[in-house]
Protein backbone atom coordinates (compact mmCIF):
# COMPACT_ATOMS: atom_id res chain seq x y z
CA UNK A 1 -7.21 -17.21 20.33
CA UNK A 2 -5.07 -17.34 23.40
CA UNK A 3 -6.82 -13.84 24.91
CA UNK A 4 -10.42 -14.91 23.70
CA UNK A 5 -9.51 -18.20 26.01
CA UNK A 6 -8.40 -15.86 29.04
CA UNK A 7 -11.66 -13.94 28.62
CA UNK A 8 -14.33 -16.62 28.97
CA UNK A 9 -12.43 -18.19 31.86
CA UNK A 10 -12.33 -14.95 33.46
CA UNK A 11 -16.70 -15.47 33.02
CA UNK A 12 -19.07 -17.14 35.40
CA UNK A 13 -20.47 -19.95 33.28
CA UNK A 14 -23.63 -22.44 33.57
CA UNK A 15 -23.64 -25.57 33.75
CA UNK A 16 -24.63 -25.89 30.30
CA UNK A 17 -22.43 -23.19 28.82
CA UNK A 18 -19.49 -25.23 30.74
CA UNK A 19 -19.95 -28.04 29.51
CA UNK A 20 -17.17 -28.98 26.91
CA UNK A 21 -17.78 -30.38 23.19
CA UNK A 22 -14.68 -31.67 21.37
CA UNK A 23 -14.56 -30.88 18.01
CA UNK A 24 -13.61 -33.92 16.00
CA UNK A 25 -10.45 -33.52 13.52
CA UNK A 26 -12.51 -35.16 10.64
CA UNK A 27 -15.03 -32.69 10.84
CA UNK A 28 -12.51 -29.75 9.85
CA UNK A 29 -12.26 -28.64 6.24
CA UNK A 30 -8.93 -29.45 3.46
CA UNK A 31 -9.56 -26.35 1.94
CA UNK A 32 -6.51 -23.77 1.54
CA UNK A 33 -7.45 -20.67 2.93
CA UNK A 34 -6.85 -17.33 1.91
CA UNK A 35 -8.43 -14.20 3.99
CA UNK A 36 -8.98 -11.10 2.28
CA UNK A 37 -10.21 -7.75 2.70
CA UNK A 38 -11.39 -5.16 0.66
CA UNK A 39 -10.38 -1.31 1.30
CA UNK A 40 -13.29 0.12 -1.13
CA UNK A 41 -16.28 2.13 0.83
CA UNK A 42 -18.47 0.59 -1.44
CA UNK A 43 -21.07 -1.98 -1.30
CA UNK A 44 -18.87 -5.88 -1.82
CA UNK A 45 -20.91 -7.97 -4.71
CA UNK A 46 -19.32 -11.42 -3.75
CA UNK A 47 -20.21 -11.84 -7.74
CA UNK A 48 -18.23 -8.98 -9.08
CA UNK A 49 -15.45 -10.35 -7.26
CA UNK A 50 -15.92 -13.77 -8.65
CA UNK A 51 -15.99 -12.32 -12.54
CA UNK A 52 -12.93 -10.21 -11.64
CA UNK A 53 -11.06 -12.64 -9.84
CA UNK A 54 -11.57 -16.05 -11.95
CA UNK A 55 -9.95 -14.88 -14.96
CA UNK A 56 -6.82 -13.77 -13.50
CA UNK A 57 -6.35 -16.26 -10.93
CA UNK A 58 -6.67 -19.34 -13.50
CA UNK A 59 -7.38 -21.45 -11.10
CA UNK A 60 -7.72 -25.49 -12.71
CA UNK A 61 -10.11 -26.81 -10.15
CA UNK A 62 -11.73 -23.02 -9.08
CA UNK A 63 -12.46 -21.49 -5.50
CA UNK A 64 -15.18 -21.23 -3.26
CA UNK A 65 -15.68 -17.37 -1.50
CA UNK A 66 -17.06 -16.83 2.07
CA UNK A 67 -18.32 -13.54 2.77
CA UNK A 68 -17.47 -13.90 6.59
CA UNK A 69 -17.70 -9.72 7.60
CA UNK A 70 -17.44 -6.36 6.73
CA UNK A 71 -15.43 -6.23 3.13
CA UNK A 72 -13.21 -9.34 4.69
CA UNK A 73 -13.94 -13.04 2.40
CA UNK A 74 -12.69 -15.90 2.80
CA UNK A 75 -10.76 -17.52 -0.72
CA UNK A 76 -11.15 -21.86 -0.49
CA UNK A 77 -9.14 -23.68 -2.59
CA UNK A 78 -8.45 -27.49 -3.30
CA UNK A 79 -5.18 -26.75 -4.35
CA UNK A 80 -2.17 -25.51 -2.38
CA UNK A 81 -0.01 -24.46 -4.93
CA UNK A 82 -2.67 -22.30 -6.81
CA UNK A 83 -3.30 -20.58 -3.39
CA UNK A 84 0.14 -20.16 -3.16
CA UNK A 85 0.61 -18.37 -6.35
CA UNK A 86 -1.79 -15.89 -5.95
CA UNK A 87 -0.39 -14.83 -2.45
CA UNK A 88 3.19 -14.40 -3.77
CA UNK A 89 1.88 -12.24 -7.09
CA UNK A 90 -0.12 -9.98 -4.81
CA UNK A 91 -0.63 -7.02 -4.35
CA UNK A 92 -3.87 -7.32 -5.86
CA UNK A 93 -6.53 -4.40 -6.33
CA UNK A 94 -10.00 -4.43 -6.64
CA UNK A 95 -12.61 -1.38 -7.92
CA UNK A 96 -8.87 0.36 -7.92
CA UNK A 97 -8.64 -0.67 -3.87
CA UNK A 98 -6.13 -2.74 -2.38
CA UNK A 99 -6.97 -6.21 -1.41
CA UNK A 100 -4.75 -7.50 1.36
CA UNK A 101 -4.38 -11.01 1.16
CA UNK A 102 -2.68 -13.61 3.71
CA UNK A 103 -3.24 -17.32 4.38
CA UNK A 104 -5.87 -18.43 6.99
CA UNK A 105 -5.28 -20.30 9.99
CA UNK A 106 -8.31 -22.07 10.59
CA UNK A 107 -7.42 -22.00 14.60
CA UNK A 108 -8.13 -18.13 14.52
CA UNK A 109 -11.34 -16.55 14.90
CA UNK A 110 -11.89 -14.16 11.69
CA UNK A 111 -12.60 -11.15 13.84
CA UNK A 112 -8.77 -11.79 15.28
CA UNK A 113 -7.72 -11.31 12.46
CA UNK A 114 -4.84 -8.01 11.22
CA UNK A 115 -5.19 -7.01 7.33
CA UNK A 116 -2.21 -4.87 8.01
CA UNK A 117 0.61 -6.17 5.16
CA UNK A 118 1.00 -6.63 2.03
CA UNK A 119 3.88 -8.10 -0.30
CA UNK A 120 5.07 -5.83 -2.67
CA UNK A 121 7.94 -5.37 -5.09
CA UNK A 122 10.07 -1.99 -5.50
CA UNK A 123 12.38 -0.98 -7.76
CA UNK A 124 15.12 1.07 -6.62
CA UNK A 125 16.47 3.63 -9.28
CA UNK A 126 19.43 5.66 -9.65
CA UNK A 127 22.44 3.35 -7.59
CA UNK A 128 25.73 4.11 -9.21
CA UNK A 129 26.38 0.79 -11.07
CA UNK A 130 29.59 -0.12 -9.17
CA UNK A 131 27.14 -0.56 -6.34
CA UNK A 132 24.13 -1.94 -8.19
CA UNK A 133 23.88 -5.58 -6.93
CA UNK A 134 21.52 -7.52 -4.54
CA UNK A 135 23.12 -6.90 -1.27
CA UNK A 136 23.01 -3.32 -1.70
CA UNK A 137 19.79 -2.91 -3.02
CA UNK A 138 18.16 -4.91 -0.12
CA UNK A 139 19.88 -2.41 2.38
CA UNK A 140 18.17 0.52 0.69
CA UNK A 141 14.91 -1.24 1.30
CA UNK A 142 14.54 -1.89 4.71
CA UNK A 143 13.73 1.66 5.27
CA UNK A 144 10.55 0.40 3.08
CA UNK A 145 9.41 -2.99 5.23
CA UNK A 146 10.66 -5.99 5.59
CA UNK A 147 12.97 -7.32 3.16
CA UNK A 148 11.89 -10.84 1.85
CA UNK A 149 14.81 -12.53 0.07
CA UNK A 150 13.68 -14.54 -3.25
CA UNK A 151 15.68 -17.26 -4.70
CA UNK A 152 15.61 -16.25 -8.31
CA UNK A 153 18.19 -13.64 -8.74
CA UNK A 154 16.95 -12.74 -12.39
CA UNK A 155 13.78 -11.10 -10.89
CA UNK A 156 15.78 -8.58 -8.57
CA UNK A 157 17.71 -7.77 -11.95
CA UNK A 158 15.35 -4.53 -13.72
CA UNK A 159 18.58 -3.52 -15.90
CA UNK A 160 19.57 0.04 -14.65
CA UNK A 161 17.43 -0.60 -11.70
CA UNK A 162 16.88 -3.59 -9.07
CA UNK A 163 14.08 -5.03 -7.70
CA UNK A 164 12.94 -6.13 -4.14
CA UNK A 165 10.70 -7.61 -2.40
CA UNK A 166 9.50 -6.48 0.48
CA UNK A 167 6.84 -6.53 3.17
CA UNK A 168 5.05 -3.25 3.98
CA UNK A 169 2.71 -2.28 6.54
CA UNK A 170 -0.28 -0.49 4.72
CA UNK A 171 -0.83 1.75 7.53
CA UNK A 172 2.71 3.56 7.15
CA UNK A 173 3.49 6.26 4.99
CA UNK A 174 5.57 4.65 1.40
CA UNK A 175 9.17 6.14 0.99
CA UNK A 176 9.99 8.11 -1.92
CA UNK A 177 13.52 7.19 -1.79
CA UNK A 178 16.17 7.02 0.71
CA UNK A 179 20.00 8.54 0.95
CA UNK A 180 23.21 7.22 0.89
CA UNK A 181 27.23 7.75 1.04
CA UNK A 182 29.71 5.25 0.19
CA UNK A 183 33.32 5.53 1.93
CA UNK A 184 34.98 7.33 -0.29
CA UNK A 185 32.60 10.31 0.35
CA UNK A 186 30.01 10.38 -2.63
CA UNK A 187 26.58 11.43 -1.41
CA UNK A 188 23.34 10.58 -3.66
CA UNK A 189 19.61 9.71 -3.51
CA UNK A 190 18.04 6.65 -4.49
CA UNK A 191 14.22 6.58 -5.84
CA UNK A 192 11.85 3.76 -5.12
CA UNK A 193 8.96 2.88 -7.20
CA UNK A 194 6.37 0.29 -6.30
CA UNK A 195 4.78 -2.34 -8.72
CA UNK A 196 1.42 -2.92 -9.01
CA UNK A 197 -0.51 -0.58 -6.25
CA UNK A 198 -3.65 0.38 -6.89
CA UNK A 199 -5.17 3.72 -5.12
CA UNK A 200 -3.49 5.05 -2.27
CA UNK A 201 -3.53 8.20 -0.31
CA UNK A 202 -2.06 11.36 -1.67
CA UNK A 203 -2.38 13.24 1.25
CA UNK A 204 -0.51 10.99 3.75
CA UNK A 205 1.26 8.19 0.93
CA UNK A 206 -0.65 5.28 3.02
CA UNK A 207 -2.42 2.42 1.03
CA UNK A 208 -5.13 1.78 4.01
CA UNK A 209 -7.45 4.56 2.57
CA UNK A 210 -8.21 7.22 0.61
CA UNK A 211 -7.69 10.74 -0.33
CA UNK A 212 -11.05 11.66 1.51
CA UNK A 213 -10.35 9.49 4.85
CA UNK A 214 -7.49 10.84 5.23
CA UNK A 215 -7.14 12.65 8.87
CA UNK A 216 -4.89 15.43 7.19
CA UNK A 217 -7.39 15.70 4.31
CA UNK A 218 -10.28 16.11 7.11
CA UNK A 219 -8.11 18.51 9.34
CA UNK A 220 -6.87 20.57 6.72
CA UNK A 221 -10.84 21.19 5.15
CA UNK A 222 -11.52 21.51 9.38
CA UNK A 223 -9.09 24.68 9.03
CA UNK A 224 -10.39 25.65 5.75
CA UNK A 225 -13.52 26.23 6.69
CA UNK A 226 -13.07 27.99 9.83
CA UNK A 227 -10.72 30.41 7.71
CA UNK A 228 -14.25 30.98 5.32
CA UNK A 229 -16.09 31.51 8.31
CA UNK A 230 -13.65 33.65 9.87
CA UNK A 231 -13.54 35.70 6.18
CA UNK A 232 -17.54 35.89 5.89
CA UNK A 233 -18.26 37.07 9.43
């Protein structure tokens, strides 16, 4: 908001198109916001989305959906709490695409707007027990994102495994796992697995597209086919 501010100032304005209109507070909507977008290629039916979305959202007083740009809607909701609960379940997938959610602040422009982040919860395998506890666990995750501590220990507990929950950027490559030593010398691997994802690249292990977007997957069929032309001529 702040550089679209700088911009116009920087413009040479009319005398109509500098004159100022105050937008009254009452005239703002109550609605809880949540801005989404869609990573499928196809074609967004705002009423597929609706029939996906109502039954597992159970929301008591339902939401209202905006389409407001390309794959990006906007989620309204009367209710805080129900907003609320959807965000911290996420991630949530649609035509097996991710759907990055996050709450909307009605200040900023929807173009402004990074779908960058998602929440997500991985389980870290294979600690020795001695060493399987919270504090631990939440080390061997920042490799992953941010670490996001919850209050409900239970949850982190998987039985020979813990879980975290973390914030990852969808544009970075996930971790397999991570290494560690402890100070008596003993050297061992730790696997992460991630709840809940729906498609993501197997070329490059990022969540913001596909196998065939992929610039690895388009270089490497590049090469390929100059090695076939190379072989025919």
């Amino acid at each position: 908001m702040e550089n679209l501010a700088e911009n116009w100032q920087k413009l040479s304005l009319n005398d109509r198109e500098d004159e100022n209109l105050e937008l009254p507070e009452q005239n703002s909507s109550n609605d809880f916001i949540l801005a989404t977008k869609f990573l499928s290629e196809r074609d967004l039916s705002v009423e597929a989305v609706i029939r996906t979305f109502s039954p597992l959202w159970w929301s008591v007083k339902g939401f209202e959906v905006r389409r407001v740009g390309d794959h990006v809607l906007l989620f309204m909701f009367n209710n805080k709490e129900e907003a609320k609960k959807i965000l911290s379940n996420a991630p949530w997938g649609f035509d097996k695409h991710l759907v990055v959610l996050q709450w909307y602040d009605r200040e900023v422009i929807i173009r402004a707007l990074e779908f960058s982040k998602i929440l997500v919860w991985v389980q870290v395998h294979d600690i020795p027990m001695r060493f399987l506890k919270r504090k631990v666990a939440e080390g061997l995750c920042e490799v992953v994102g941010s670490v996001c501590r919850v209050d409900d220990g239970n949850e982190m507990d998987g039985g020979s495994f813990m879980r975290v929950r973390v914030l990852i950027n969808i544009n970075t490559p996930l971790c397999k796992g991570r290494r560690f030593s402890s100070s008596q010398g003993e050297q061992g691997w730790v696997s992460f697995k991630y709840e809940r994802l729906p498609n993501l690249c197997y070329w490059c292990a990022c969540l913001s597209h596909g196998d065939r977007d992929c610039e690895i997957w388009l270089e490497s069929e590049g090469q390929l086919k100059k090695e076939e032309q190379a072989y025919g001529s």
